[in-house]
Protein backbone atom coordinates (compact mmCIF):
# COMPACT_ATOMS: atom_id res chain seq x y z
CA UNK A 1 77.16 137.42 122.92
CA UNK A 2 74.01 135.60 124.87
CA UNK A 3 73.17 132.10 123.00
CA UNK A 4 69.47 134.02 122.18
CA UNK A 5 71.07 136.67 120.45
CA UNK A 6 73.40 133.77 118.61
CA UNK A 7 70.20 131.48 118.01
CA UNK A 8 68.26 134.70 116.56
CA UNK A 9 71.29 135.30 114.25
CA UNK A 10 71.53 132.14 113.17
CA UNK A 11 67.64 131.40 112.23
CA UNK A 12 67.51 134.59 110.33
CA UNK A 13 70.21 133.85 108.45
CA UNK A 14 68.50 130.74 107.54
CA UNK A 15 65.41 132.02 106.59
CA UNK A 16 67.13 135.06 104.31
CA UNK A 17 69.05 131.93 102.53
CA UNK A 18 66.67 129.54 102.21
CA UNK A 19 65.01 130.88 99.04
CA UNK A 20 67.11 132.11 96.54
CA UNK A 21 64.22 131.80 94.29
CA UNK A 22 61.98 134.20 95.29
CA UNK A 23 64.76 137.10 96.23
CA UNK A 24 65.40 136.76 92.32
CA UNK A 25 61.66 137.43 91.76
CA UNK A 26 60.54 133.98 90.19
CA UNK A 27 57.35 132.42 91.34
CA UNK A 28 58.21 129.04 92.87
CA UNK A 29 56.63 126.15 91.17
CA UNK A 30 54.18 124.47 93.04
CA UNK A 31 54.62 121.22 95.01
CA UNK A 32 53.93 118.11 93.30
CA UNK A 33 53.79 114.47 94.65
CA UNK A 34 55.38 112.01 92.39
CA UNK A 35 54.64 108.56 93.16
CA UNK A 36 56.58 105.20 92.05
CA UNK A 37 52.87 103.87 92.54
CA UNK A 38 51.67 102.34 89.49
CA UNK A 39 48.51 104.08 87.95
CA UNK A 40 46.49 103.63 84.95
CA UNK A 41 47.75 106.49 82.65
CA UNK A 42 51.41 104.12 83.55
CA UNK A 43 49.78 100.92 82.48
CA UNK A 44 51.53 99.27 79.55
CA UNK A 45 51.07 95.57 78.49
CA UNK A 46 52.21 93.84 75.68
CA UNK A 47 53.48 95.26 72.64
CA UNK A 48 51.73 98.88 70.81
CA UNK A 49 52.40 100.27 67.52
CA UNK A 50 54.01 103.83 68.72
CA UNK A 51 54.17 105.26 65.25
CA UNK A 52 53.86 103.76 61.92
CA UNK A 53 56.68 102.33 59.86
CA UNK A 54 58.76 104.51 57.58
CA UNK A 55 58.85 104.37 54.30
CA UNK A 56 61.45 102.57 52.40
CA UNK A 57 64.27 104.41 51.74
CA UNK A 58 65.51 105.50 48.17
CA UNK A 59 69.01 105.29 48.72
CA UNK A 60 69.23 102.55 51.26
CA UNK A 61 72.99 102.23 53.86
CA UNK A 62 75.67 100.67 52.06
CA UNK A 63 76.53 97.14 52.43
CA UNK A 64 78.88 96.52 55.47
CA UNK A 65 81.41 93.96 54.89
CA UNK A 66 82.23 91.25 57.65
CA UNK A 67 84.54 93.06 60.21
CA UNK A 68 85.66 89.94 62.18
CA UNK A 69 89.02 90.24 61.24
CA UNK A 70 89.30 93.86 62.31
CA UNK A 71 87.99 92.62 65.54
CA UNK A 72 90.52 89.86 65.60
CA UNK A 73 93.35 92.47 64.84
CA UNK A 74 92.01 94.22 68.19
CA UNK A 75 92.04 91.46 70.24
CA UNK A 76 95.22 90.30 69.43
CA UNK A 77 96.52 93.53 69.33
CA UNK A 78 94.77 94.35 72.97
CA UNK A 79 97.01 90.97 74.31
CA UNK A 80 99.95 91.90 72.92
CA UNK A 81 99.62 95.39 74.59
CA UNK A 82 98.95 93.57 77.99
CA UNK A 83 101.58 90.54 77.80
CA UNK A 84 104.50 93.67 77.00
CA UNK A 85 103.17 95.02 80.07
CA UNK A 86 103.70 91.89 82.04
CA UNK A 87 107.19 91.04 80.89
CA UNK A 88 108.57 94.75 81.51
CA UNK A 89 111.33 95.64 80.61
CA UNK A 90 112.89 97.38 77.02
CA UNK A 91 111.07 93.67 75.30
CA UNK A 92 107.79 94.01 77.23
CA UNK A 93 107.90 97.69 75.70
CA UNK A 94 108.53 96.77 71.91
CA UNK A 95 105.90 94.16 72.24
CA UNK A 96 103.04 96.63 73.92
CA UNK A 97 104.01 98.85 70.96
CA UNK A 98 103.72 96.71 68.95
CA UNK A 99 100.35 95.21 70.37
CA UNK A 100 99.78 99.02 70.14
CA UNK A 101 99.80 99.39 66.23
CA UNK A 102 97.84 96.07 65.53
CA UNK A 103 95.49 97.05 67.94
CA UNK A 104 95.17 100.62 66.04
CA UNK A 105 95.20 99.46 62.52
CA UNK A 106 92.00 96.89 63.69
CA UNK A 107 90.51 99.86 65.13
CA UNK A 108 91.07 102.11 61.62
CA UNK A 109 90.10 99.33 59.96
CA UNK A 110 86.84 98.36 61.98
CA UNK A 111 85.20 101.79 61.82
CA UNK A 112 85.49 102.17 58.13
């Protein structure tokens, strides 16, 4: 096969593939230019009032109590998961279990 016939081949092949788009019979949108560049319509300084406030609610959220013990029962839970990991073993497991549970029940309790 002579490299002309190849070359031919080769850029019709490219042209036939090249738009998927219109062989399926949708118009192509047009070309656009976006630009980073910043324009007036862009132009924002300071603070603006997008919408006005709501109004207040009738049946406002429910108190939520203090949850930093359920994020202390994570933490500690989280180390005790990691230091059984570091000492190995059949002791380093029963302590990342048990790091495990603690680490759980915090969770549970923190996204009541």
């Amino acid at each position: 096969m002579k490299p002309s016939v190849l070359a031919l081949a080769v850029a019709l092949a490219t042209i036939s593939l090249s738009s998927p788009v219109l062989a399926q019979g949708v118009p192509a949108a047009p070309a656009v230019a976006i630009s980073g560049a910043p324009v007036l319509a862009q132009q924002a300084v300071g603070v603006r009032r997008m919408s006005d406030a709501p109004l207040p609610l009738k049946n406002p959220a429910p108190f939520r109590a203090d949850t930093r013990q359920n994020r202390t029962l994570m933490i500690v839970g989280g180390a005790g998961m990691l230091t059984g990991l570091v000492i190995g073993h059949d002791a380093g497991v029963l302590i990342s279990v048990g790091g495990a549970v603690v680490f759980l029940w915090g969770l549970y309790q923190y996204l009541q």
